[in-house]
PDB file of N, CA and C in Angstrom:
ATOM      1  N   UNK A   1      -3.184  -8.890  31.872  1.00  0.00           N
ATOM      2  CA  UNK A   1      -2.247  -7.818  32.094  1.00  0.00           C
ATOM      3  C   UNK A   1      -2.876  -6.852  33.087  1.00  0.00           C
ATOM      4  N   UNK A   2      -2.273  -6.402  34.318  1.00  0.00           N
ATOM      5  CA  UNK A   2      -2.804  -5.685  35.548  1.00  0.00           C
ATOM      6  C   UNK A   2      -1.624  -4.083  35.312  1.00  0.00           C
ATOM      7  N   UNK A   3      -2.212  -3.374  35.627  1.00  0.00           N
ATOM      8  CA  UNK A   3      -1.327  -2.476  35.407  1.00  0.00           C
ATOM      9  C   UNK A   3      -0.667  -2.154  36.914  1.00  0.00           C
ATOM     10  N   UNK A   4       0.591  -2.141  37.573  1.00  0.00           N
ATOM     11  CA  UNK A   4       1.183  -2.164  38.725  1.00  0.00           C
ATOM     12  C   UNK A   4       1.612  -0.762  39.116  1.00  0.00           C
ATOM     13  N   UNK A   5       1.411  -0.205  40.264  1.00  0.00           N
ATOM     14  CA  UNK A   5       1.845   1.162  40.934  1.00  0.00           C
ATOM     15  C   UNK A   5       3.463   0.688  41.786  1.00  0.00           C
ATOM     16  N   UNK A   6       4.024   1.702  41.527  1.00  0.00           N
ATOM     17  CA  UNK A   6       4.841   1.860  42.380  1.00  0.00           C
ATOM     18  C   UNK A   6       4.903   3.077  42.858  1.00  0.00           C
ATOM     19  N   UNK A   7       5.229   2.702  44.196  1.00  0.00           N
ATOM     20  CA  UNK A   7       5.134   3.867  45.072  1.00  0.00           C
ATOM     21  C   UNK A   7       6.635   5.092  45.026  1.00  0.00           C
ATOM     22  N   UNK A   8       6.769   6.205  45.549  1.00  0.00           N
ATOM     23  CA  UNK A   8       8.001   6.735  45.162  1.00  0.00           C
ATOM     24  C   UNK A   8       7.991   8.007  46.329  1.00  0.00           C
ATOM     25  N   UNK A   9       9.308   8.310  46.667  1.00  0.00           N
ATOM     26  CA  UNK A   9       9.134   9.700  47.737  1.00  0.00           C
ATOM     27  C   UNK A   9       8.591  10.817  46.814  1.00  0.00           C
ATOM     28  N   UNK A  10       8.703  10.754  45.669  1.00  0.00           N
ATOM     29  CA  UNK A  10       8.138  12.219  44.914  1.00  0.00           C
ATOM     30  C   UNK A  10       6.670  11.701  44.149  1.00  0.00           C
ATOM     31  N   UNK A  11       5.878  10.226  44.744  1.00  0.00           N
ATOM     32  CA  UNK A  11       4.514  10.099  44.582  1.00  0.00           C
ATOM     33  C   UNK A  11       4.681   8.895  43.784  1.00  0.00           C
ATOM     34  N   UNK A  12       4.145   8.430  42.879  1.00  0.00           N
ATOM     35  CA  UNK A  12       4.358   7.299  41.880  1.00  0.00           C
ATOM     36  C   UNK A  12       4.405   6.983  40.379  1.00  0.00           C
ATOM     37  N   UNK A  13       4.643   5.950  39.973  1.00  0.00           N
ATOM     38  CA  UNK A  13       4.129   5.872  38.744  1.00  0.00           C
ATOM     39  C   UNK A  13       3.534   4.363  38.069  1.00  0.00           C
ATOM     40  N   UNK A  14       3.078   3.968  37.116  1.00  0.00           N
ATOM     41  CA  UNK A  14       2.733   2.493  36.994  1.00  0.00           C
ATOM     42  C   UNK A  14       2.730   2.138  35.728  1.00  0.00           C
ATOM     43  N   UNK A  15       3.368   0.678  36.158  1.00  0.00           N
ATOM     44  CA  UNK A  15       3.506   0.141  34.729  1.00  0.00           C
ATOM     45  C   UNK A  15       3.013  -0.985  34.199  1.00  0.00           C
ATOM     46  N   UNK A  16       2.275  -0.604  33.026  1.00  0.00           N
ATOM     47  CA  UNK A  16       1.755  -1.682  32.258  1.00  0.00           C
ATOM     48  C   UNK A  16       2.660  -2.492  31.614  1.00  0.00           C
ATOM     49  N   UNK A  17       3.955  -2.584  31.194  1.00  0.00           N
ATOM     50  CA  UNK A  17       4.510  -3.818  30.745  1.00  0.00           C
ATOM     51  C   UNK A  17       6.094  -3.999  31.531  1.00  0.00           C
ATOM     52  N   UNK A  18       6.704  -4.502  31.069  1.00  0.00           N
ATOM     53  CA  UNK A  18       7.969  -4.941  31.449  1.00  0.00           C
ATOM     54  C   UNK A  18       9.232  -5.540  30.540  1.00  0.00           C
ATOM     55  N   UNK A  19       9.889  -5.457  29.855  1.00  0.00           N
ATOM     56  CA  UNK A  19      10.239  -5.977  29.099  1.00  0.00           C
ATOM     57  C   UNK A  19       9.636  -7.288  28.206  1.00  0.00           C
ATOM     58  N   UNK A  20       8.582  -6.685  27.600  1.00  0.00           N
ATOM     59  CA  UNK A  20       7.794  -7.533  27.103  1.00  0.00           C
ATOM     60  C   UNK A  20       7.821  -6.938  25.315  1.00  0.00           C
ATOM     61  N   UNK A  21       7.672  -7.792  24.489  1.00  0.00           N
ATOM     62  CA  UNK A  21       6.742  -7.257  23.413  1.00  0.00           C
ATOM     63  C   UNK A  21       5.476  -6.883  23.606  1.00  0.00           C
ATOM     64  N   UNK A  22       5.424  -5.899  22.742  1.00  0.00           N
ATOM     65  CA  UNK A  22       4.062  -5.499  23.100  1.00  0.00           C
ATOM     66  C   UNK A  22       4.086  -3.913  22.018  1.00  0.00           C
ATOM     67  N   UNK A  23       2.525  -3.678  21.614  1.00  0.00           N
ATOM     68  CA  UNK A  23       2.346  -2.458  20.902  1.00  0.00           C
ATOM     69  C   UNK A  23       1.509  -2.059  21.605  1.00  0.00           C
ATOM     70  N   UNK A  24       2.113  -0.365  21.655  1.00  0.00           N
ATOM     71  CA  UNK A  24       1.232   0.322  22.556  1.00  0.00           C
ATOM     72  C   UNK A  24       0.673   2.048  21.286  1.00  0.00           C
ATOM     73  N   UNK A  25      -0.594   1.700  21.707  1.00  0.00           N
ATOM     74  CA  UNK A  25      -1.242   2.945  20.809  1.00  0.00           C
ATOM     75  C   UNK A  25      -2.348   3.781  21.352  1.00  0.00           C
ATOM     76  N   UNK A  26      -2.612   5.045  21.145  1.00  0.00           N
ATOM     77  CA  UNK A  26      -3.667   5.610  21.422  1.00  0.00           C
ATOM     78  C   UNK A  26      -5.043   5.817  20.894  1.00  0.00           C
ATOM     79  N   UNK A  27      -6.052   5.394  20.886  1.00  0.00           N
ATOM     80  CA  UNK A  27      -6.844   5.210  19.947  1.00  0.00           C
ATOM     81  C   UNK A  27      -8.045   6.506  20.288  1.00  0.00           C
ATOM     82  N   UNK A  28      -8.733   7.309  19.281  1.00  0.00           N
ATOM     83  CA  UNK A  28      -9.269   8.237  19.215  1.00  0.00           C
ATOM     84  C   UNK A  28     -10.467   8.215  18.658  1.00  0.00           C
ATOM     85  N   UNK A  29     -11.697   8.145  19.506  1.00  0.00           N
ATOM     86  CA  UNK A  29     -13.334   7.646  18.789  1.00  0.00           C
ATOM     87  C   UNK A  29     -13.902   8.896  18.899  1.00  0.00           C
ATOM     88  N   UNK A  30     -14.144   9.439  17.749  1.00  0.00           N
ATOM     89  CA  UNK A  30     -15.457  10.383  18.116  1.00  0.00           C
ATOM     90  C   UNK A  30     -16.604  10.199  18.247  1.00  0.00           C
ATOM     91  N   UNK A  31     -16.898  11.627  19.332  1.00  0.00           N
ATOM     92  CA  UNK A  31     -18.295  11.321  19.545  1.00  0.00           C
ATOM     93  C   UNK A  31     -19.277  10.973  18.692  1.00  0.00           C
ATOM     94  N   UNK A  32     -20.193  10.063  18.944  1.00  0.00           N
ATOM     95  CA  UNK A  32     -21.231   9.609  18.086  1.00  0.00           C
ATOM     96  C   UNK A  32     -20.715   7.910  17.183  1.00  0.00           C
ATOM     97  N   UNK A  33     -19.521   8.020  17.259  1.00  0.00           N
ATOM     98  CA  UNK A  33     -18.559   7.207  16.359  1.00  0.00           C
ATOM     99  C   UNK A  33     -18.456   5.906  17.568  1.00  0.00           C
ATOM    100  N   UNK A  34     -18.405   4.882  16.350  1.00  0.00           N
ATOM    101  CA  UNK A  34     -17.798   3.257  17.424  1.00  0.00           C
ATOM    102  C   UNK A  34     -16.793   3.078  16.200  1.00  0.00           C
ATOM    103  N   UNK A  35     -15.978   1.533  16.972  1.00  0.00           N
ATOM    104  CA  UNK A  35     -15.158   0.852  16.015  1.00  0.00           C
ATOM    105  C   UNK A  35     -15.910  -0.533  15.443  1.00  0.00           C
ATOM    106  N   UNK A  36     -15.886  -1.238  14.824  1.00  0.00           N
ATOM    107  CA  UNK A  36     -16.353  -2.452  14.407  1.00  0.00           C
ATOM    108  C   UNK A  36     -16.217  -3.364  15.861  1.00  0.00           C
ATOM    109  N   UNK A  37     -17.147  -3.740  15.832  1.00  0.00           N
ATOM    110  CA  UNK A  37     -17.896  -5.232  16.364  1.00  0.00           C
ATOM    111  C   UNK A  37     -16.751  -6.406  16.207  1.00  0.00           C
ATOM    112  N   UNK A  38     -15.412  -6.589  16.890  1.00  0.00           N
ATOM    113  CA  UNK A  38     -14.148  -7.519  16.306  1.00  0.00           C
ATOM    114  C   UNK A  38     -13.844  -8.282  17.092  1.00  0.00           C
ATOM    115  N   UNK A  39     -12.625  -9.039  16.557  1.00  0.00           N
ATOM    116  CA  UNK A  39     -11.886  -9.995  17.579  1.00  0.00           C
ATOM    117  C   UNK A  39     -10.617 -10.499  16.870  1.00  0.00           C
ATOM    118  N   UNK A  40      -9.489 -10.654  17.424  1.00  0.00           N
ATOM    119  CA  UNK A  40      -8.263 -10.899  16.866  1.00  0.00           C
ATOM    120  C   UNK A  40      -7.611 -12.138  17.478  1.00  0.00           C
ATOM    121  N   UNK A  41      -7.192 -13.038  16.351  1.00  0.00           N
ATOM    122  CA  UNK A  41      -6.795 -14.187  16.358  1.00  0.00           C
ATOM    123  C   UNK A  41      -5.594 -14.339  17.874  1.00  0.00           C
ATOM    124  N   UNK A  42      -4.699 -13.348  17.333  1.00  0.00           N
ATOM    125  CA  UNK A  42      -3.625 -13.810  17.481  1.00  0.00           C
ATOM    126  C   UNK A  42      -3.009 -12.664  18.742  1.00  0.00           C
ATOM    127  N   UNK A  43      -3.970 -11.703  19.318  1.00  0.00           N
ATOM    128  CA  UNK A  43      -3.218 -11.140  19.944  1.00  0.00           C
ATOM    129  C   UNK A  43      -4.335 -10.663  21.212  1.00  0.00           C
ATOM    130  N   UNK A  44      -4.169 -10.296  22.669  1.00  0.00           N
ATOM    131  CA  UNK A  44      -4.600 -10.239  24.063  1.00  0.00           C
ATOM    132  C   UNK A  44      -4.217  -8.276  23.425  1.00  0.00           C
ATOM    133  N   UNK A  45      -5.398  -7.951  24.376  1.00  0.00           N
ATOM    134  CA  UNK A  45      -5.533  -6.210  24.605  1.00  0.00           C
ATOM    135  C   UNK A  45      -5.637  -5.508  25.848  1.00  0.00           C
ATOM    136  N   UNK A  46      -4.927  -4.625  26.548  1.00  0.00           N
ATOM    137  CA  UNK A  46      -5.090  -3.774  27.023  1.00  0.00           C
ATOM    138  C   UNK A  46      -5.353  -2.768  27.209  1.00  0.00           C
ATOM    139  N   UNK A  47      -6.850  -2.243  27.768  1.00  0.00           N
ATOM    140  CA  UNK A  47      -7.149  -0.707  27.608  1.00  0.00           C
ATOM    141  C   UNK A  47      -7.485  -0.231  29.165  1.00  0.00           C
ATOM    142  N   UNK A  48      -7.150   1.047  28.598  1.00  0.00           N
ATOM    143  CA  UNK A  48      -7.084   1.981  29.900  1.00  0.00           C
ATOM    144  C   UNK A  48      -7.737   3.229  29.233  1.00  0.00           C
ATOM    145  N   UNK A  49      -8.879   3.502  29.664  1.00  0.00           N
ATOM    146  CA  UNK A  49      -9.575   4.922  29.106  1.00  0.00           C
ATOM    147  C   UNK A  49      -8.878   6.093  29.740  1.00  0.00           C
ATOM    148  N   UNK A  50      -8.493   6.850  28.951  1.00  0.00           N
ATOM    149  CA  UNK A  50      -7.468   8.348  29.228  1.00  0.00           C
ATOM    150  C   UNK A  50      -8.697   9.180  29.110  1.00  0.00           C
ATOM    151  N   UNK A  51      -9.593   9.729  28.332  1.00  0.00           N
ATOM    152  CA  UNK A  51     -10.331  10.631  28.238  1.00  0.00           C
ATOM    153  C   UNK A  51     -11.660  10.275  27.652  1.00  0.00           C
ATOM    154  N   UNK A  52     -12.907  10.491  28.479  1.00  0.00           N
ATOM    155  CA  UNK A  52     -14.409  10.590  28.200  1.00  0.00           C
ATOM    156  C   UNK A  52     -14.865   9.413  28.785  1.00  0.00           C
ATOM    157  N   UNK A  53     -16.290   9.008  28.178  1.00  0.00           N
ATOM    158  CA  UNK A  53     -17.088   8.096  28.641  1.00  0.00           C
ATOM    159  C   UNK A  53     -17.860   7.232  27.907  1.00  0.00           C
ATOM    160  N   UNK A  54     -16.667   6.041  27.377  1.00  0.00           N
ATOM    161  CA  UNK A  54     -16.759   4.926  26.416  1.00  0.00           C
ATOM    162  C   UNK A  54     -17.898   4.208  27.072  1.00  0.00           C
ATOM    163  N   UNK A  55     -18.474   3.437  26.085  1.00  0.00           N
ATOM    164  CA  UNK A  55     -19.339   2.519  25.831  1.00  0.00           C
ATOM    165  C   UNK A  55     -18.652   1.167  25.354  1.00  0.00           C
ATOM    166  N   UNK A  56     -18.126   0.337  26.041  1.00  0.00           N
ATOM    167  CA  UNK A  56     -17.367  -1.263  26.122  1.00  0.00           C
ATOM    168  C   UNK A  56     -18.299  -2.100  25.917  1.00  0.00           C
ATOM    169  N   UNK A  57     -17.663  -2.936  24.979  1.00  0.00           N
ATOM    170  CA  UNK A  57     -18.260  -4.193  25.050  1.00  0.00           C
ATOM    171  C   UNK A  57     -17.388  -5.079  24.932  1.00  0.00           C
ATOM    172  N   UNK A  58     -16.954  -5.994  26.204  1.00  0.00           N
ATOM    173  CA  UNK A  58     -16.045  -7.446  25.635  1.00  0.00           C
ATOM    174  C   UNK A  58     -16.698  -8.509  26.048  1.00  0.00           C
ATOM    175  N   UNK A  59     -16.717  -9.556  25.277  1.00  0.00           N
ATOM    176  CA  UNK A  59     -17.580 -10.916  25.016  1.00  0.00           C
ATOM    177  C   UNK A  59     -18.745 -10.264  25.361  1.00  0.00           C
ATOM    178  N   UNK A  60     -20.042 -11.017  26.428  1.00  0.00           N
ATOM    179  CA  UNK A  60     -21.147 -10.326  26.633  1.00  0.00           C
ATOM    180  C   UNK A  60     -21.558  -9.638  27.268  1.00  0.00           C
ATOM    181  N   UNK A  61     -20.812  -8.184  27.855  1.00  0.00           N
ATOM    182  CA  UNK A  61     -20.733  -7.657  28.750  1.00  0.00           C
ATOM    183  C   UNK A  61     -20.478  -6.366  28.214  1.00  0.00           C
ATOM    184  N   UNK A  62     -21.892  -5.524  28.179  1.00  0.00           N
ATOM    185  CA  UNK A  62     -21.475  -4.142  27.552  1.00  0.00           C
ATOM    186  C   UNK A  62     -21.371  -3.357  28.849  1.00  0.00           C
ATOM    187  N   UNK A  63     -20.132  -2.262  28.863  1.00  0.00           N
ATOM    188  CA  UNK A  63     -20.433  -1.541  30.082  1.00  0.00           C
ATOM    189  C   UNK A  63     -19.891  -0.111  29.591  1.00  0.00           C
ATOM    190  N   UNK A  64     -20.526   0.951  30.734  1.00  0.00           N
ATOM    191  CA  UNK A  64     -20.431   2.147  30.556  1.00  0.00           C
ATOM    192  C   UNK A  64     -19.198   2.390  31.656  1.00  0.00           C
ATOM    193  N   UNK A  65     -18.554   3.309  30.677  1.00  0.00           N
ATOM    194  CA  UNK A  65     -16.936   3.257  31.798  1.00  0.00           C
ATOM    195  C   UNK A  65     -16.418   4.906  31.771  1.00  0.00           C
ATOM    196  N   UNK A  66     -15.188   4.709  32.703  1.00  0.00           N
ATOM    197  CA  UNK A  66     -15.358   6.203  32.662  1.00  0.00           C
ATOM    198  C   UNK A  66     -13.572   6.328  33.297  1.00  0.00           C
ATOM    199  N   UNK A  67     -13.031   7.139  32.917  1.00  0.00           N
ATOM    200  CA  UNK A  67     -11.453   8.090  32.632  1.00  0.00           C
ATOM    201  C   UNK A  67     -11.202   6.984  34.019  1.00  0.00           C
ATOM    202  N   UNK A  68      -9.866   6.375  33.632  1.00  0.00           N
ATOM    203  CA  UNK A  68      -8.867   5.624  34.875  1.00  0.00           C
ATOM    204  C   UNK A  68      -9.281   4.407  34.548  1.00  0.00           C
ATOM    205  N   UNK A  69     -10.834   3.823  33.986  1.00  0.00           N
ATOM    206  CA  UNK A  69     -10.831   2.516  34.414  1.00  0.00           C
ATOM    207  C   UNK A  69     -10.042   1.820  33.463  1.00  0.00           C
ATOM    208  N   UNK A  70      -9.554   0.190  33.685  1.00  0.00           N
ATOM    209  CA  UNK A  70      -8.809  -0.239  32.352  1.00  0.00           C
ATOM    210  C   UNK A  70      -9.717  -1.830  32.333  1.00  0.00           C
ATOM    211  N   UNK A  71      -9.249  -2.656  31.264  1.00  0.00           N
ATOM    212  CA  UNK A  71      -9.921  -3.448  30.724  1.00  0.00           C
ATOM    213  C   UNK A  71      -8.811  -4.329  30.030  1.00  0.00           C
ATOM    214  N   UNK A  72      -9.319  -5.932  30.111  1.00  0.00           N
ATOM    215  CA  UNK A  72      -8.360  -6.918  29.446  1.00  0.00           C
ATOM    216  C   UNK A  72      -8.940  -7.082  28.656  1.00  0.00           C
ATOM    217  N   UNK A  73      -8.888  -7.661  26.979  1.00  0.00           N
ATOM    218  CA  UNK A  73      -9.346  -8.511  26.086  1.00  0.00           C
ATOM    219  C   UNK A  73      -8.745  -9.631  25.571  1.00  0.00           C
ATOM    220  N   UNK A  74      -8.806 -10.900  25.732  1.00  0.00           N
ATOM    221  CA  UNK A  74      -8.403 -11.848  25.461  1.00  0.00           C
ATOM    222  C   UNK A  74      -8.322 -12.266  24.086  1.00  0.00           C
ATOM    223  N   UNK A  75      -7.268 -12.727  23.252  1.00  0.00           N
ATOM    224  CA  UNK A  75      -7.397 -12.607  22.039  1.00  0.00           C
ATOM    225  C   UNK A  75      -8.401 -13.911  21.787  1.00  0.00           C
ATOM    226  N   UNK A  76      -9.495 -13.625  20.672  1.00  0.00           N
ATOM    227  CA  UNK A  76     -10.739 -14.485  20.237  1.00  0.00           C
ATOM    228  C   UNK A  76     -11.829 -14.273  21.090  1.00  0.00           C
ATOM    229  N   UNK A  77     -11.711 -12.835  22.117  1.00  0.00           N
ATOM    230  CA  UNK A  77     -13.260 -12.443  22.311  1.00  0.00           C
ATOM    231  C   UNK A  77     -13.979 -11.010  21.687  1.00  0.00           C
ATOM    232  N   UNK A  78     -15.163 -10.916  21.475  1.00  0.00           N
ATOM    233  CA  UNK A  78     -15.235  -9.706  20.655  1.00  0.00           C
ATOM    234  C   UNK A  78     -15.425  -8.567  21.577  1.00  0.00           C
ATOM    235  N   UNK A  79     -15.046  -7.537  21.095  1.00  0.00           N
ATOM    236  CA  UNK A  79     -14.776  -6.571  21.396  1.00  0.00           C
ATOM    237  C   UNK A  79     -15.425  -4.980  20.540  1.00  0.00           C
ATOM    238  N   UNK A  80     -15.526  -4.222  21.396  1.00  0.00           N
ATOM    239  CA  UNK A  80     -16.102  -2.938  20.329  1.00  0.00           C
ATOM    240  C   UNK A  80     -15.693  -1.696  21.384  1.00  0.00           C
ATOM    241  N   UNK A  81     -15.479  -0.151  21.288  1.00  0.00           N
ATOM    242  CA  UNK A  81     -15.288   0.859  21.990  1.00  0.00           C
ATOM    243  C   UNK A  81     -16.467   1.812  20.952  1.00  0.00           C
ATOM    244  N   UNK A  82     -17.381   2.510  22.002  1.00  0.00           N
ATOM    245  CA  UNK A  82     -18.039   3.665  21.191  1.00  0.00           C
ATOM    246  C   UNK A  82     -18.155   4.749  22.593  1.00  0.00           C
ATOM    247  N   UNK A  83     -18.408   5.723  21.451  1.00  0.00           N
ATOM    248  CA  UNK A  83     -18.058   7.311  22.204  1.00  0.00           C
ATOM    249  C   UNK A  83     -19.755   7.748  22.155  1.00  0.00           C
ATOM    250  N   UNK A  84     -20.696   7.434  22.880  1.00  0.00           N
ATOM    251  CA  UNK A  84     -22.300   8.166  23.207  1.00  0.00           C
ATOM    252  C   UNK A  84     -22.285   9.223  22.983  1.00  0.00           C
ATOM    253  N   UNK A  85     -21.188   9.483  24.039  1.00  0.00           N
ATOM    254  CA  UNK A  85     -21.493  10.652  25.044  1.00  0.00           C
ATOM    255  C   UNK A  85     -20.706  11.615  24.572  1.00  0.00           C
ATOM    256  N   UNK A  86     -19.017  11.604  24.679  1.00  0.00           N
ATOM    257  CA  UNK A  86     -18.069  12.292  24.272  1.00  0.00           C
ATOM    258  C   UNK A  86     -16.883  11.727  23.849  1.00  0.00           C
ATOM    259  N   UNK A  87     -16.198  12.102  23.301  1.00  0.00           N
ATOM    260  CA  UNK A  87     -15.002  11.876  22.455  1.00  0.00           C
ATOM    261  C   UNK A  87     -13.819  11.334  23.258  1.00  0.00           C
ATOM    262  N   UNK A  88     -13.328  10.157  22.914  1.00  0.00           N
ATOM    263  CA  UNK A  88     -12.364   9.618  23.900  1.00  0.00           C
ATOM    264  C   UNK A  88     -11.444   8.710  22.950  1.00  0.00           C
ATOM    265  N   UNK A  89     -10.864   8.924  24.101  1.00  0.00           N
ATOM    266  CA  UNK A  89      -9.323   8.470  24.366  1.00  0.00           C
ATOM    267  C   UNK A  89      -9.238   7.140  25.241  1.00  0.00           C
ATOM    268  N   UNK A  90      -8.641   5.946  23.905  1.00  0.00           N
ATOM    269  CA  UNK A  90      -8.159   4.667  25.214  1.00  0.00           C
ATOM    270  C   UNK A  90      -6.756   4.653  24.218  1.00  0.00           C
ATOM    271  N   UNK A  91      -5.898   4.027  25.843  1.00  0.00           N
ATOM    272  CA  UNK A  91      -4.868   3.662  25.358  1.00  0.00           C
ATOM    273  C   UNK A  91      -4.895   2.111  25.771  1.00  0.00           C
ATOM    274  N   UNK A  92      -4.531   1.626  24.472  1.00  0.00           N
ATOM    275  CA  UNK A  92      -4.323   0.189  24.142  1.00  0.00           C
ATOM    276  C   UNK A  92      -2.792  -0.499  23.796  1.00  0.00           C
ATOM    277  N   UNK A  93      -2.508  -1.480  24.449  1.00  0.00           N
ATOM    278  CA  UNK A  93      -1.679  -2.124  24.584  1.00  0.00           C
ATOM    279  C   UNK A  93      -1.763  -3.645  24.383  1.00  0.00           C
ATOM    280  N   UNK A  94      -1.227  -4.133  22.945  1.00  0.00           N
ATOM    281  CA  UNK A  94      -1.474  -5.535  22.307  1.00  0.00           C
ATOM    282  C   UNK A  94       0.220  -6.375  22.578  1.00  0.00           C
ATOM    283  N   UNK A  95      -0.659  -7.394  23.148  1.00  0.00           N
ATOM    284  CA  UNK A  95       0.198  -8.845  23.558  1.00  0.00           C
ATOM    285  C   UNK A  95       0.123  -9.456  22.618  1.00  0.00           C
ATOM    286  N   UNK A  96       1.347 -10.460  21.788  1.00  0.00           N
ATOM    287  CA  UNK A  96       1.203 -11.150  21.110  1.00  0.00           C
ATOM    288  C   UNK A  96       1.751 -10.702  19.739  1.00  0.00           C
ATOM    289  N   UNK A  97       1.313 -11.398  18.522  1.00  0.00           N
ATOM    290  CA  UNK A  97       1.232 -11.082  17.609  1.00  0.00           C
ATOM    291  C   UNK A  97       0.465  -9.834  16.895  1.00  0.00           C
ATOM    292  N   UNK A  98       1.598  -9.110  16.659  1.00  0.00           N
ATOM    293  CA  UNK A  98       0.411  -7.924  16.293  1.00  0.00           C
ATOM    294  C   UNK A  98       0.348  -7.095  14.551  1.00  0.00           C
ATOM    295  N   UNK A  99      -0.908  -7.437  14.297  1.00  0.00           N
ATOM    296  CA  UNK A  99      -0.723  -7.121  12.767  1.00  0.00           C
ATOM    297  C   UNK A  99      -2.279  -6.699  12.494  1.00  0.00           C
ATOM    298  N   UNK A 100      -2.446  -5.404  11.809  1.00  0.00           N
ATOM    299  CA  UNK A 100      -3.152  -4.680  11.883  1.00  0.00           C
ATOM    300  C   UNK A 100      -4.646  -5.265  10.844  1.00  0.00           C
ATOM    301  N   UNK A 101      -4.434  -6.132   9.645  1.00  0.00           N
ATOM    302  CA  UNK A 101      -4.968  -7.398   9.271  1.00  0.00           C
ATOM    303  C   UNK A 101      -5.514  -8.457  10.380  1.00  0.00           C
ATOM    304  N   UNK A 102      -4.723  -8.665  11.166  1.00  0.00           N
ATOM    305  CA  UNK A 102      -5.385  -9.648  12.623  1.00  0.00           C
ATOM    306  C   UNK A 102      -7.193  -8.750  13.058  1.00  0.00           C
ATOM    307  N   UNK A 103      -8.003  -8.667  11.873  1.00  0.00           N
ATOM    308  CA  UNK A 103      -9.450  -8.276  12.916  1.00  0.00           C
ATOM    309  C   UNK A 103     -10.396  -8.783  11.701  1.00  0.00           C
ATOM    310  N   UNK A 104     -11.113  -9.840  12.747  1.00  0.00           N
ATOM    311  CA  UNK A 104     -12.484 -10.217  12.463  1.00  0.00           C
ATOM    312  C   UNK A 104     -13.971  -9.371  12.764  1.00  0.00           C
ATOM    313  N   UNK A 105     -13.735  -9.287  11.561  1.00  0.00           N
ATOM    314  CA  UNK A 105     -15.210  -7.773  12.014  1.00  0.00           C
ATOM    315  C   UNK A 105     -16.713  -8.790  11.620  1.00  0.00           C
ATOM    316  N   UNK A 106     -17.600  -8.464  13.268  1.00  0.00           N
ATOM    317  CA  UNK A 106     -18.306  -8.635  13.206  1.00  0.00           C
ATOM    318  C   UNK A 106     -19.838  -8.369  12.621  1.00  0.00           C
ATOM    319  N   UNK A 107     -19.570  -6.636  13.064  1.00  0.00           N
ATOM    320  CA  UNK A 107     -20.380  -5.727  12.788  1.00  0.00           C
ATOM    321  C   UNK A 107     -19.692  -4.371  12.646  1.00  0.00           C
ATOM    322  N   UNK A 108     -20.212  -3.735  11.935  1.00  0.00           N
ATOM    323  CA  UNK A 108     -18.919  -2.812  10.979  1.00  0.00           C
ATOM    324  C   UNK A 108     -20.451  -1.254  10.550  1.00  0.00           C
ATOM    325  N   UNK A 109     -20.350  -0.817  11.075  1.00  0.00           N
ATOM    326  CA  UNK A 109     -21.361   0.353  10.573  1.00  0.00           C
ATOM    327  C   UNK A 109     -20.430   1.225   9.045  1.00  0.00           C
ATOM    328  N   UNK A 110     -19.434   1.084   8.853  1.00  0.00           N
ATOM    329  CA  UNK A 110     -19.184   1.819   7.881  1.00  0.00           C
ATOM    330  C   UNK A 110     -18.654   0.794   6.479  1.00  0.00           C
ATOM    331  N   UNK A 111     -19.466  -0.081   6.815  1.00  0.00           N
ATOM    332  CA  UNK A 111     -19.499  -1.102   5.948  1.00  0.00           C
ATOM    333  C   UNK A 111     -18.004  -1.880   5.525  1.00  0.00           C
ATOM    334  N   UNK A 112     -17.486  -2.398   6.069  1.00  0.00           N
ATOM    335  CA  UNK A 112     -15.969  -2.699   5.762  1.00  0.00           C
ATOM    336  C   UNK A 112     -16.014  -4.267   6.024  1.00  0.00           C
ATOM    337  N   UNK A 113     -16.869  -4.983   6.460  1.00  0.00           N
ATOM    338  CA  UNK A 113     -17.143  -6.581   6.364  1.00  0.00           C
ATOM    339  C   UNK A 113     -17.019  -6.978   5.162  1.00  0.00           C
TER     340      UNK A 113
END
């Protein structure tokens, strides 16, 4: 999923889906805070960091990212978002089947494995 600009005489705007299914949510990590170490059967992810400077990891590729960039996750690779630095904001957008049960936790700091 690519997120597309369109151009406009009063500037633009862009869109991540199209008449598609799809759930779209905002997700909120505080600082110091990650999510579990996961991966979901049944459904592909889209993120786009809105606010701060997440700490990504999908399959083996941890990276330090920062407000605008976005990111695919393929459903059955793992995945994690943590906040180092400051408190952020991604907005995520799930393809597929989506059911909040769909997560294989790998590694879980607040013990929920």
């Amino acid at each position: 999923m690519n997120s597309t600009a369109t151009i406009k005489p009063w500037g633009s705007f862009v869109s991540f889906t199209n008449n598609e299914v799809s759930t779209v949510k905002l997700l909120y990590i505080t600082k110091g805070e990650e999510f579990s170490l996961q991966y979901h059967l049944n459904r592909d992810e889209f993120w786009r960091v809105i606010k701060g400077s997440p700490k990504i990891i999908i399959g083996e590729k941890t990276l330090d990212s920062h407000e605008g960039e976005e990111f695919f996750v393929p459903a059955g690779t793992n995945h994690r978002v943590g906040a180092p630095v400051d408190d952020v904001v991604i907005l995520e957008i799930s393809k597929g089947v989506f059911d909040e049960n769909d997560i294989v936790r790998l590694e879980d700091k607040y013990n929920r494995i």
